[in-house]
Structures are given as structure tokens and as C-alpha cells.
PDB file of N, CA and C in Angstrom:
ATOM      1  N   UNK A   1      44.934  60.252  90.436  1.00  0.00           N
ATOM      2  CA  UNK A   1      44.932  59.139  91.351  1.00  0.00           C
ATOM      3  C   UNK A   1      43.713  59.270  92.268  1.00  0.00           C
ATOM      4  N   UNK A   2      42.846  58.035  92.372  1.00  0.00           N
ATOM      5  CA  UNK A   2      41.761  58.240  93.328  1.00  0.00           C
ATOM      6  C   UNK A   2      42.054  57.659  94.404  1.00  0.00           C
ATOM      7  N   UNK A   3      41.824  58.321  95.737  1.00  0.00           N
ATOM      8  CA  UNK A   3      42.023  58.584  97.066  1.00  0.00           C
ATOM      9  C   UNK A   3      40.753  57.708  97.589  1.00  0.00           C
ATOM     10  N   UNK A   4      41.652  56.943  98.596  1.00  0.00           N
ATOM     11  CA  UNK A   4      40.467  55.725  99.466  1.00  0.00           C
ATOM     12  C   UNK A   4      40.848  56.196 101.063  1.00  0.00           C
ATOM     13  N   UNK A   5      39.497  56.210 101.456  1.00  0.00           N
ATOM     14  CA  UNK A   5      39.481  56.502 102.981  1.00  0.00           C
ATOM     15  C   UNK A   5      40.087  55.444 103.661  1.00  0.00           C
ATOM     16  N   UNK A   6      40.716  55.620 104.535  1.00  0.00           N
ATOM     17  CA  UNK A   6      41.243  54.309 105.692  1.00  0.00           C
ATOM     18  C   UNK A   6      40.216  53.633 105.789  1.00  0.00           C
ATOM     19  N   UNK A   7      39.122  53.533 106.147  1.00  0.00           N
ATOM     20  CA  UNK A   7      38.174  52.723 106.295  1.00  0.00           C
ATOM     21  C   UNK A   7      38.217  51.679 105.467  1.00  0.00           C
ATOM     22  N   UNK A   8      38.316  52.289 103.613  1.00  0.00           N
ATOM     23  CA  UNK A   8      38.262  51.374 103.059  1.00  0.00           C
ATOM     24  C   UNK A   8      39.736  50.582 102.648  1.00  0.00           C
ATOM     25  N   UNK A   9      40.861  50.795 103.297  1.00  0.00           N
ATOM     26  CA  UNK A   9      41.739  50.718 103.215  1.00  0.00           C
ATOM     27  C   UNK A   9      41.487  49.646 103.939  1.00  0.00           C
ATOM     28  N   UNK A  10      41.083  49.662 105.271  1.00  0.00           N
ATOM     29  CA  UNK A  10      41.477  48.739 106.025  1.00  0.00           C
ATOM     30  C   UNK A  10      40.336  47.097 106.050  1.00  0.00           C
ATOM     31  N   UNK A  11      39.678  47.570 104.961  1.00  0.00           N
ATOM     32  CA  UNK A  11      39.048  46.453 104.753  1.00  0.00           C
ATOM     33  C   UNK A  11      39.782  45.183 103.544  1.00  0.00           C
ATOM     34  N   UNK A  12      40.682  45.790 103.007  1.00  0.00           N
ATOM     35  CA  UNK A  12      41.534  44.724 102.532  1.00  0.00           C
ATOM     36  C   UNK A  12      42.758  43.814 103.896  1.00  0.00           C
ATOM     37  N   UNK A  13      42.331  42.673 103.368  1.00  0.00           N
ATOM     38  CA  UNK A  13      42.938  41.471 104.112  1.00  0.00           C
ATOM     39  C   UNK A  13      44.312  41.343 103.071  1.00  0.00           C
ATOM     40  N   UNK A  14      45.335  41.786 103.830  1.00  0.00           N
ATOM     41  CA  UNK A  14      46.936  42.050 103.043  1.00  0.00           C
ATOM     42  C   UNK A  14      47.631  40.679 103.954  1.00  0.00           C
ATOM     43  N   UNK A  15      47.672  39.933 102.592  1.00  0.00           N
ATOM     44  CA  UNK A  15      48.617  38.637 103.817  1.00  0.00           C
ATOM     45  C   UNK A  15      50.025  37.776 103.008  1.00  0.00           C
ATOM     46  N   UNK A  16      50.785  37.256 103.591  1.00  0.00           N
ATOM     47  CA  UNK A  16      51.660  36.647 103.087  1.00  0.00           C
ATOM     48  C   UNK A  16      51.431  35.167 102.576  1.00  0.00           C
ATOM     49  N   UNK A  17      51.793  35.070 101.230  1.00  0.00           N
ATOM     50  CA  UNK A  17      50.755  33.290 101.015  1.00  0.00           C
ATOM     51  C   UNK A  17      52.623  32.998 100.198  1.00  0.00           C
ATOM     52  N   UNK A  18      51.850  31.426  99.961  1.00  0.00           N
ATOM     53  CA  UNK A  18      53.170  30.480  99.326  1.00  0.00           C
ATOM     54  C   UNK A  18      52.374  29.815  98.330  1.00  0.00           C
ATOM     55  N   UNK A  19      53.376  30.250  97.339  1.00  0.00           N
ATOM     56  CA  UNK A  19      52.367  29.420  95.707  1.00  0.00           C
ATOM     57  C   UNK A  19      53.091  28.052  95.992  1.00  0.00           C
ATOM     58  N   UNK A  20      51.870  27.585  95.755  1.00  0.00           N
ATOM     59  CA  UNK A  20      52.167  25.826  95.888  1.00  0.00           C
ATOM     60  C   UNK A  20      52.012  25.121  94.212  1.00  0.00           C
ATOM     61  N   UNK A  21      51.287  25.568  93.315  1.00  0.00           N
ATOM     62  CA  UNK A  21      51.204  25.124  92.421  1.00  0.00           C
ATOM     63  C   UNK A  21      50.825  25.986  91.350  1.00  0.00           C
ATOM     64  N   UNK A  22      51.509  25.677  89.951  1.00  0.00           N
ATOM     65  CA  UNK A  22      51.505  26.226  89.227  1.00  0.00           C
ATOM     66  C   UNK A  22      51.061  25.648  87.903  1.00  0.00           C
ATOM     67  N   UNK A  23      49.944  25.897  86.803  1.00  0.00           N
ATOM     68  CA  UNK A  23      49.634  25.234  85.537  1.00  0.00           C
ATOM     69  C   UNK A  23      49.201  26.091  84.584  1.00  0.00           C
ATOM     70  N   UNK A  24      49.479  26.400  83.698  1.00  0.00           N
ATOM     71  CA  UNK A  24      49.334  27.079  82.136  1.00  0.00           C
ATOM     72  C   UNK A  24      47.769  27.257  82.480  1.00  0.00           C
ATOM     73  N   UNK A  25      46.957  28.081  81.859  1.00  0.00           N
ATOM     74  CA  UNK A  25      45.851  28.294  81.485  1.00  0.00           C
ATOM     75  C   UNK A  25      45.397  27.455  80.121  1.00  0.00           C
ATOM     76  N   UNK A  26      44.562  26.842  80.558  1.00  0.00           N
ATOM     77  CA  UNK A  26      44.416  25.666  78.850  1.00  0.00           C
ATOM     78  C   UNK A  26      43.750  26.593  78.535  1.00  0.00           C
ATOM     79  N   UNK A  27      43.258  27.883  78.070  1.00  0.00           N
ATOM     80  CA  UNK A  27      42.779  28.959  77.385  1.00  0.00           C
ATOM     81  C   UNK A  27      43.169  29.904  77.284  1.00  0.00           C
ATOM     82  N   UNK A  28      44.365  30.678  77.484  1.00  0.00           N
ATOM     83  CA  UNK A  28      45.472  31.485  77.545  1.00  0.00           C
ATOM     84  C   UNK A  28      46.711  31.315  77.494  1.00  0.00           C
ATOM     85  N   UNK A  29      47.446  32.232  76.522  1.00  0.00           N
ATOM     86  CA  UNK A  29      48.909  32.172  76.630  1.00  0.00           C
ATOM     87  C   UNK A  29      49.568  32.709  77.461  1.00  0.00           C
ATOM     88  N   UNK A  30      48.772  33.531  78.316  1.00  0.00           N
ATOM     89  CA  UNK A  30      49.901  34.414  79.018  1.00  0.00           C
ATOM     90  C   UNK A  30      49.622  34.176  80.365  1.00  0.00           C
ATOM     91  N   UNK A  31      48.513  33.234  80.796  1.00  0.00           N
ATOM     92  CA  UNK A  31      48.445  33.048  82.165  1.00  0.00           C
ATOM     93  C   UNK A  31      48.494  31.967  82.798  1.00  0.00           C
ATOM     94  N   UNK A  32      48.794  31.776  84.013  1.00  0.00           N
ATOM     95  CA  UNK A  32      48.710  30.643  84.529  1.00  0.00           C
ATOM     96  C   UNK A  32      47.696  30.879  85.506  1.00  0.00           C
ATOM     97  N   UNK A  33      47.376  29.370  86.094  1.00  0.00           N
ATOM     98  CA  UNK A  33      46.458  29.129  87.050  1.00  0.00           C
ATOM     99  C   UNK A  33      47.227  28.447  88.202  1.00  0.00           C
ATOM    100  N   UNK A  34      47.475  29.371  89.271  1.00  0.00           N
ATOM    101  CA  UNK A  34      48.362  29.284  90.603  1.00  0.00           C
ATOM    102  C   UNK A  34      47.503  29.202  91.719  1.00  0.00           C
ATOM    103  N   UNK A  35      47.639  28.014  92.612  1.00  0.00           N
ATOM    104  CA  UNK A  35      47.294  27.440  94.158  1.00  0.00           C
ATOM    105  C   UNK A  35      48.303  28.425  94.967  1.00  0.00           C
ATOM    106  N   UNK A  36      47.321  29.055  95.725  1.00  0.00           N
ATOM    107  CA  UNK A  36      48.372  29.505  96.604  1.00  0.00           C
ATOM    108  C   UNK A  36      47.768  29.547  98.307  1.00  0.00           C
ATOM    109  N   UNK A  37      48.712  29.179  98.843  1.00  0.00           N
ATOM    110  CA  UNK A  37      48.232  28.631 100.388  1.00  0.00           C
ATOM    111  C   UNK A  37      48.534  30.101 101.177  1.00  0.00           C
ATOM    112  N   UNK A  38      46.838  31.038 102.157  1.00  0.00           N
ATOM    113  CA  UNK A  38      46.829  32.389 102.315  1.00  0.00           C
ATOM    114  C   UNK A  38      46.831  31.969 103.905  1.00  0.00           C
ATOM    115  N   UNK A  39      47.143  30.735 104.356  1.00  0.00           N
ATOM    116  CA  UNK A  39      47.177  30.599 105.785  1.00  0.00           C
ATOM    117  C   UNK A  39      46.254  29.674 106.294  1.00  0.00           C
ATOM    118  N   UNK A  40      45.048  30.080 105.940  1.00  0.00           N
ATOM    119  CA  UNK A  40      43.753  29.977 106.846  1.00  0.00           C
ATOM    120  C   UNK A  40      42.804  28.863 105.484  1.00  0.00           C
ATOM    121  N   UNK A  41      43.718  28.953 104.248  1.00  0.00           N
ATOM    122  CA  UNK A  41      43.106  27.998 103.066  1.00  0.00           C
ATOM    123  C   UNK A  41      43.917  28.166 101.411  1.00  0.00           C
ATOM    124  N   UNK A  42      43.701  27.147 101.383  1.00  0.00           N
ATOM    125  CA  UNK A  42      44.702  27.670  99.225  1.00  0.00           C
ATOM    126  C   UNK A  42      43.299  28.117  98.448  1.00  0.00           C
ATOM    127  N   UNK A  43      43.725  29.154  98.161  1.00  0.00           N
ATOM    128  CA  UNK A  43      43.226  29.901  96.982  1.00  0.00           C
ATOM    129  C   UNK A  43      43.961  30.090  95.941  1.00  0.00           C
ATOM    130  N   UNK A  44      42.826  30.088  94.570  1.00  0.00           N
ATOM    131  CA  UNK A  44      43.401  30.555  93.388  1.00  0.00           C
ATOM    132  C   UNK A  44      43.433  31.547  92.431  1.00  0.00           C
ATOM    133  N   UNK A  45      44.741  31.791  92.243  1.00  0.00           N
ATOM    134  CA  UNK A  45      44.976  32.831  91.276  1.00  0.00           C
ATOM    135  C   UNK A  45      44.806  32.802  89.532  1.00  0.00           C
ATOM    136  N   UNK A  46      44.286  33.881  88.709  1.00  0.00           N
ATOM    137  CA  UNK A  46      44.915  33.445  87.556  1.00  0.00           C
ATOM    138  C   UNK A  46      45.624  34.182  87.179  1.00  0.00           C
ATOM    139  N   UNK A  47      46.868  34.431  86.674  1.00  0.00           N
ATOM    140  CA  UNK A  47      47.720  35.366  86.608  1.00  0.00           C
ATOM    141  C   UNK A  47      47.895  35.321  85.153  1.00  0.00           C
ATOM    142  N   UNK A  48      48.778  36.725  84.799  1.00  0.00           N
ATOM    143  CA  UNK A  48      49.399  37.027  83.636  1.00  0.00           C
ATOM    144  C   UNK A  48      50.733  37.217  83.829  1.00  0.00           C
ATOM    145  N   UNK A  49      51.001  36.533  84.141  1.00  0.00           N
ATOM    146  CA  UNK A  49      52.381  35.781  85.021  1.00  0.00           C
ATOM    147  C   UNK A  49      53.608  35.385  84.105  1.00  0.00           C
ATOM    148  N   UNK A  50      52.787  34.624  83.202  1.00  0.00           N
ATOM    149  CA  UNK A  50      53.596  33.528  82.009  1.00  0.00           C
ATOM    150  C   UNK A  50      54.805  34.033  81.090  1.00  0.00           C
ATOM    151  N   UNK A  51      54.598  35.852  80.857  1.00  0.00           N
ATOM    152  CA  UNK A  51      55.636  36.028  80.082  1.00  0.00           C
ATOM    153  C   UNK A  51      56.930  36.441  80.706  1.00  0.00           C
ATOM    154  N   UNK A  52      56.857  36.494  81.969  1.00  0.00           N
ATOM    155  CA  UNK A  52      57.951  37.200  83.330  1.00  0.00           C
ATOM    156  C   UNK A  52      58.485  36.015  83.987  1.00  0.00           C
ATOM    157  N   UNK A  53      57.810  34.851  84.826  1.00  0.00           N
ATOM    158  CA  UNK A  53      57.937  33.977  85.116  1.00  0.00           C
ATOM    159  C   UNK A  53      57.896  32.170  84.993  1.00  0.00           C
ATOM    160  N   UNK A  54      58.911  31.754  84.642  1.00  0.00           N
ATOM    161  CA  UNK A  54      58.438  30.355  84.674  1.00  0.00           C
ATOM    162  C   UNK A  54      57.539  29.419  85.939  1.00  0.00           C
ATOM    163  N   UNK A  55      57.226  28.348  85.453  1.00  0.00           N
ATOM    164  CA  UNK A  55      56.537  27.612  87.091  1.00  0.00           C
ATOM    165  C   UNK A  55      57.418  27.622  88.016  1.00  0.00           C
ATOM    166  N   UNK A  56      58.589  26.793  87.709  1.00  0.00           N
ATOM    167  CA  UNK A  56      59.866  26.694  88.497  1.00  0.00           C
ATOM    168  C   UNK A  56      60.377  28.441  89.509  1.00  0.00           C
ATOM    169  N   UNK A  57      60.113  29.258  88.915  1.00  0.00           N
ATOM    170  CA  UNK A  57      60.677  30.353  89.517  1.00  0.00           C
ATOM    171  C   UNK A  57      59.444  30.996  90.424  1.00  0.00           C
ATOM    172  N   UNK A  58      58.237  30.141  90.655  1.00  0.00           N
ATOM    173  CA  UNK A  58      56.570  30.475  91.037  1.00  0.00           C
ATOM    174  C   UNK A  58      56.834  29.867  92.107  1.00  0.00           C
ATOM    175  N   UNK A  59      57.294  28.521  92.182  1.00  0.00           N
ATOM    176  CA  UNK A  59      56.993  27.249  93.384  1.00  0.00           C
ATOM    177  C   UNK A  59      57.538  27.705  94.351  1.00  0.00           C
ATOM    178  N   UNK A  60      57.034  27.529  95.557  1.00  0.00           N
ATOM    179  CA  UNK A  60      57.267  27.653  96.786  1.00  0.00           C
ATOM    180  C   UNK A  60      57.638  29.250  97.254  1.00  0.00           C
ATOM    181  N   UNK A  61      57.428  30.337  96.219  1.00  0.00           N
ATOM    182  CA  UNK A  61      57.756  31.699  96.122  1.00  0.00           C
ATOM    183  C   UNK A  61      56.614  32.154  97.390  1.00  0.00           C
ATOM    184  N   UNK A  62      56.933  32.838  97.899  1.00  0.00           N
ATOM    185  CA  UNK A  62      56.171  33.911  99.272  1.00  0.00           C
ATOM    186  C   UNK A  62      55.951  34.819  98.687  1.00  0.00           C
ATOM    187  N   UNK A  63      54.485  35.369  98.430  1.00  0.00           N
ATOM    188  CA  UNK A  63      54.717  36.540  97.854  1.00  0.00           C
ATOM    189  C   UNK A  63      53.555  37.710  98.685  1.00  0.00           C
ATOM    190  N   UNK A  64      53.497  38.535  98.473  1.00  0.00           N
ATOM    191  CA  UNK A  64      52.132  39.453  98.998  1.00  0.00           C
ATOM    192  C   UNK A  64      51.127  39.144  98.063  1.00  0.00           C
ATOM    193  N   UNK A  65      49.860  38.697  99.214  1.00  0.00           N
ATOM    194  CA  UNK A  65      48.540  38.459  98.273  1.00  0.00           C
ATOM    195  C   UNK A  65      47.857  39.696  98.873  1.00  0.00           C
ATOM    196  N   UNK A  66      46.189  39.926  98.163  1.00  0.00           N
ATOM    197  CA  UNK A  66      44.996  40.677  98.585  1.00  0.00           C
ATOM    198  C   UNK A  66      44.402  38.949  99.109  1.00  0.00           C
ATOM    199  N   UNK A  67      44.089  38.643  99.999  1.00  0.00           N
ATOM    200  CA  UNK A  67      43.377  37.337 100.267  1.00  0.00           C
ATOM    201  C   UNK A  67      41.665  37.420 100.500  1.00  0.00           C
ATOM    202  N   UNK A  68      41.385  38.658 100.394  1.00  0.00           N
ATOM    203  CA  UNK A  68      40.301  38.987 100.728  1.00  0.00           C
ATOM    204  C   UNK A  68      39.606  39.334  99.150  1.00  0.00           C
ATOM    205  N   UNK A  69      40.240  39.531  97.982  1.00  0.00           N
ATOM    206  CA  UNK A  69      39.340  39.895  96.129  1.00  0.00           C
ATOM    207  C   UNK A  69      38.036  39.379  96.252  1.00  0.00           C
ATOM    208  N   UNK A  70      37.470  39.748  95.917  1.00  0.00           N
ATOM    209  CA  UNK A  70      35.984  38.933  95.148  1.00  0.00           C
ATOM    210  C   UNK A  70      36.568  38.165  94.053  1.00  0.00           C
ATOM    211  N   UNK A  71      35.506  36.920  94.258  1.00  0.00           N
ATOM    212  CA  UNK A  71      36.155  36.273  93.153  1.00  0.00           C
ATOM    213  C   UNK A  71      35.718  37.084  91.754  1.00  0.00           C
ATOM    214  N   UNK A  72      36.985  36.650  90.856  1.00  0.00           N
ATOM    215  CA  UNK A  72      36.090  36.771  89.413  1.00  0.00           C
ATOM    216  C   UNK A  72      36.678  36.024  88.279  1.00  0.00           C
ATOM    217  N   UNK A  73      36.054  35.965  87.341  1.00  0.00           N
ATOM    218  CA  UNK A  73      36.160  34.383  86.391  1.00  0.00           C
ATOM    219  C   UNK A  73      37.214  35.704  85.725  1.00  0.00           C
ATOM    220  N   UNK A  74      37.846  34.811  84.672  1.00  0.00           N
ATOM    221  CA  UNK A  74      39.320  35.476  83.986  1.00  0.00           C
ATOM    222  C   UNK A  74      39.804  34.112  83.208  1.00  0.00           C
ATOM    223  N   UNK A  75      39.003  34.490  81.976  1.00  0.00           N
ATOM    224  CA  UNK A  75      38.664  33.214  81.049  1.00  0.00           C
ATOM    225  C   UNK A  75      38.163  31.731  81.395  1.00  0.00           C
ATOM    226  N   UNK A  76      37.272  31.904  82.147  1.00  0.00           N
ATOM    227  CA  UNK A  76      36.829  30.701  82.367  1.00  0.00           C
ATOM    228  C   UNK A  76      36.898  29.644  83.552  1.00  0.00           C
ATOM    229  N   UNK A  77      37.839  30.831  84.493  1.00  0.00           N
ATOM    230  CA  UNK A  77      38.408  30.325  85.301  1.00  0.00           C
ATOM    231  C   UNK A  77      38.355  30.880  86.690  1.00  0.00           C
ATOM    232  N   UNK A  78      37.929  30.620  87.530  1.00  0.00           N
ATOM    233  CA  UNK A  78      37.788  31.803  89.368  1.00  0.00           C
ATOM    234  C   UNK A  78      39.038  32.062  89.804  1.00  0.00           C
ATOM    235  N   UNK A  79      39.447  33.462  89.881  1.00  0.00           N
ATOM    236  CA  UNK A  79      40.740  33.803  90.264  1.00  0.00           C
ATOM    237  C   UNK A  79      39.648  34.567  91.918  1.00  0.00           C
ATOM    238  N   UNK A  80      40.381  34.235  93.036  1.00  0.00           N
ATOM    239  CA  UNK A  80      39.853  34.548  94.260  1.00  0.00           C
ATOM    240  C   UNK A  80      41.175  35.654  95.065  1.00  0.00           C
ATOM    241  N   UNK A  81      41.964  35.432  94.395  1.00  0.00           N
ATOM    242  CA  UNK A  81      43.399  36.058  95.592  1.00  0.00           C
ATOM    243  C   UNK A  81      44.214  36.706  94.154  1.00  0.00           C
ATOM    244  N   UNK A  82      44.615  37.842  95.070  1.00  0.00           N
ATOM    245  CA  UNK A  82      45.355  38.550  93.683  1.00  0.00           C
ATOM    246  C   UNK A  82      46.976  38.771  94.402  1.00  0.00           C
ATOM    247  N   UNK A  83      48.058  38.364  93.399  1.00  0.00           N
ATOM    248  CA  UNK A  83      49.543  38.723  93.916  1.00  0.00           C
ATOM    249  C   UNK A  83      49.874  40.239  93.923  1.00  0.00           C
ATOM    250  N   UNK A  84      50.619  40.569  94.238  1.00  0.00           N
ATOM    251  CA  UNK A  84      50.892  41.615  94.396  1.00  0.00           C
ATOM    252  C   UNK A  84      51.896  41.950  93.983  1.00  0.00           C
ATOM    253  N   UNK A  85      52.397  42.829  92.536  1.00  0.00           N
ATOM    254  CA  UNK A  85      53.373  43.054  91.957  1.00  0.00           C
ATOM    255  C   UNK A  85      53.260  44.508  91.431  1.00  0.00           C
ATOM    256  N   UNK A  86      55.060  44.725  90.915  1.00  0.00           N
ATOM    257  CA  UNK A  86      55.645  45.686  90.091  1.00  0.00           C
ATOM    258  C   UNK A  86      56.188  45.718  89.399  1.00  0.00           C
ATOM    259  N   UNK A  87      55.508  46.726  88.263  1.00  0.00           N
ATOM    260  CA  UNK A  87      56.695  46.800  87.054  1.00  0.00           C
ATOM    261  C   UNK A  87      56.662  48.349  86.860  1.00  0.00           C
ATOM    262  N   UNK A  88      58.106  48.026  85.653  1.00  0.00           N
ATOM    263  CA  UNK A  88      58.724  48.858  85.177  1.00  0.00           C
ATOM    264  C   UNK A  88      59.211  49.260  83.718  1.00  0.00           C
ATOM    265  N   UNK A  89      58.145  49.344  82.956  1.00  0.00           N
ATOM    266  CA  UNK A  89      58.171  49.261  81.392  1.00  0.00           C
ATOM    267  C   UNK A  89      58.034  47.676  81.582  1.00  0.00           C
ATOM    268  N   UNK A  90      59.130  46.959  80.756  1.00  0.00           N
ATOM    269  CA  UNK A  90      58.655  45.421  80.567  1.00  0.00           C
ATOM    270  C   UNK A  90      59.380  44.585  81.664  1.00  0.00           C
ATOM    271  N   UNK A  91      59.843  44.930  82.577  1.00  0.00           N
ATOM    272  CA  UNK A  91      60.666  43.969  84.088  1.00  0.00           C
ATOM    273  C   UNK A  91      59.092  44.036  85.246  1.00  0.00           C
ATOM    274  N   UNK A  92      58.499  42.663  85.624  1.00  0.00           N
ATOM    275  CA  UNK A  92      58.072  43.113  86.460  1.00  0.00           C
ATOM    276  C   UNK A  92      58.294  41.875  87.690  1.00  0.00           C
ATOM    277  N   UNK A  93      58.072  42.550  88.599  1.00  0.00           N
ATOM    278  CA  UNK A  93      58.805  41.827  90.256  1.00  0.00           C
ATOM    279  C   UNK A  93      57.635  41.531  91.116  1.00  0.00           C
ATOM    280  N   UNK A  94      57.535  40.176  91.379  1.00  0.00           N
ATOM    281  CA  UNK A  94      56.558  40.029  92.665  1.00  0.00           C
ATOM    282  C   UNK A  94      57.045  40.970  94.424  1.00  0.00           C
ATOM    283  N   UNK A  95      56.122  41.252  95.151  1.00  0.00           N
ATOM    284  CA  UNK A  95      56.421  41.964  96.233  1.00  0.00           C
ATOM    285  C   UNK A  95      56.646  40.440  97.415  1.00  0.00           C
ATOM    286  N   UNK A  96      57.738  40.381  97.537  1.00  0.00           N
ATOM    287  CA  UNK A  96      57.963  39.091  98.449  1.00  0.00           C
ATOM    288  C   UNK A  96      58.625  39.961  99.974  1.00  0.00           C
ATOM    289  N   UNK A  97      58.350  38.909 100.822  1.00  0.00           N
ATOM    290  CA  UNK A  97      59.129  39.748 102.859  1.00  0.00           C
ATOM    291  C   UNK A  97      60.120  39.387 102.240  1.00  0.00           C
ATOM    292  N   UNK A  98      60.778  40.365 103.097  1.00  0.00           N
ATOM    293  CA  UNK A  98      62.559  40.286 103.271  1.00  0.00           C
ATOM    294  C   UNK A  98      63.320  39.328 104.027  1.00  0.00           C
ATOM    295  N   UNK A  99      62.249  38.224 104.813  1.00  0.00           N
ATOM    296  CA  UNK A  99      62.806  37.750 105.161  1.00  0.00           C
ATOM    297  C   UNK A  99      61.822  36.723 105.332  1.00  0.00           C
ATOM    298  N   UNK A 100      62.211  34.879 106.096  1.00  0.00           N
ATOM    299  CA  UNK A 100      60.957  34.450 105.561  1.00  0.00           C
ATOM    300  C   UNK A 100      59.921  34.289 106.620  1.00  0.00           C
ATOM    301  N   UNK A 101      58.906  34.113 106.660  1.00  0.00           N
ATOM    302  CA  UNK A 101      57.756  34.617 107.572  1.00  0.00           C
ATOM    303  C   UNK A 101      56.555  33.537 107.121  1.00  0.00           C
ATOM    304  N   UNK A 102      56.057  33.305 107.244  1.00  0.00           N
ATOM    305  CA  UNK A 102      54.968  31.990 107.508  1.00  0.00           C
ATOM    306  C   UNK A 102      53.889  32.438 106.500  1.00  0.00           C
ATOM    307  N   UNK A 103      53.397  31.575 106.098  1.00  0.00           N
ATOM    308  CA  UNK A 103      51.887  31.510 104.808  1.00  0.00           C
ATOM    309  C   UNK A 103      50.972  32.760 105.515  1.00  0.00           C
ATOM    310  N   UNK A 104      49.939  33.233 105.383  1.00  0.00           N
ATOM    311  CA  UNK A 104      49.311  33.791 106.502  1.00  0.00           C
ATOM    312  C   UNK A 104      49.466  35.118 107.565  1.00  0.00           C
ATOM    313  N   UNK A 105      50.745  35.015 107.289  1.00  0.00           N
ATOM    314  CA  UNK A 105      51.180  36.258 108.042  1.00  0.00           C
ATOM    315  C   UNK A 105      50.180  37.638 107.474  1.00  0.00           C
ATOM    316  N   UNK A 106      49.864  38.284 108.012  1.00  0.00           N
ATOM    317  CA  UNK A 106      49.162  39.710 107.868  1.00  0.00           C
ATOM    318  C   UNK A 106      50.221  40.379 107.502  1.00  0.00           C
ATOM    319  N   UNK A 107      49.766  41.296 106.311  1.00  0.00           N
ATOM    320  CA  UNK A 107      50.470  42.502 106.283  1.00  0.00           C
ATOM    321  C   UNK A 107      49.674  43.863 106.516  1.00  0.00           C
ATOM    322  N   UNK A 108      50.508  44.437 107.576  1.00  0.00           N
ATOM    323  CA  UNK A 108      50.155  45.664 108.074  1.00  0.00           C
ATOM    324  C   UNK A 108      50.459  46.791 107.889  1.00  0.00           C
TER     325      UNK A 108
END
């Protein structure tokens, strides 16, 4: 496991966003292309999302973003904000608050 100084720790922007929209990748099977509102603007994701989650179970979901990624293309497409998830062999779980808390919120 490689070890990051706080410094660079603390240069990730950890925030709470709300997927607002959700659409298949017209060039991938396994991903979608998700709007997600980080507070301060909607950014987009492209995820590999598709075989865990339907749209319906995406919409209006709170989840932990990085709001701060570099963008980068991911078939053709600018993914700018990355979700924040876990798995476990083949189950995997978005990291959502425990309780509900506003688009934007910082995580600290």
C-alpha cells in the first residue's frame, strides 16, 4: 500500500453530491454517464456502475464524490467527479451519509 502525506491528502476536495441524472454510455455496456450536482456545480461522471445499479436506484442517490479529479475522457466521454464506492468480491455499495445532508456538504 502506498502512503500519502497529509498534505496530499488534504488536497482532495471530499464532498457530498446528488446524482441527478442518469444515461447508458452509447459506447459501453457497463457504464453510464451520471450528472451529479457537487454543490457549487453538476459535474460528470462516467461510471461502471451498470452491472450493480439500475438508473432508478442512481436518481436522486447522495453519495460521496472526489469533486476535485482531473478530468479524464473514459471512452469518449469527460468523467470530472469520481463516486466513491465498495466492494466485496461481486456486491458493490456506494458510500452514502447516514443521514441526509445537503449537495455540497464537505467531507472531513
Amino acid at each position: 500500500m502506498d502512503l500519502v502525506t497529509f498534505d496530499e491528502f488534504k488536497k482532495l476536495d471530499l464532498r457530498i453530491g446528488k446524482v441527478i441524472s442518469v444515461e447508458n454510455h452509447p459506447q459501453a455496456d457497463k457504464l453510464y454517464i451520471i450528472k451529479i450536482d457537487v454543490g457549487t456545480e453538476v459535474k460528470q461522471s462516467v461510471a461502471g456502475l451498470k452491472p450493480y445499479f439500475t438508473p432508478e436506484q442512481l436518481i436522486n442517490k447522495t453519495v460521496a464524490v472526489v469533486a476535485n479529479l482531473q478530468p479524464a475522457m473514459l471512452r469518449g466521454m469527460e468523467s470530472q467527479v469520481m463516486m466513491l464506492a465498495a466492494s466485496a468480491g461481486s456486491e458493490v455499495v456506494l458510500l452514502t451519509p447516514e443521514k441526509p445532508i445537503p449537495a455540497g456538504s464537505k467531507i472531513s
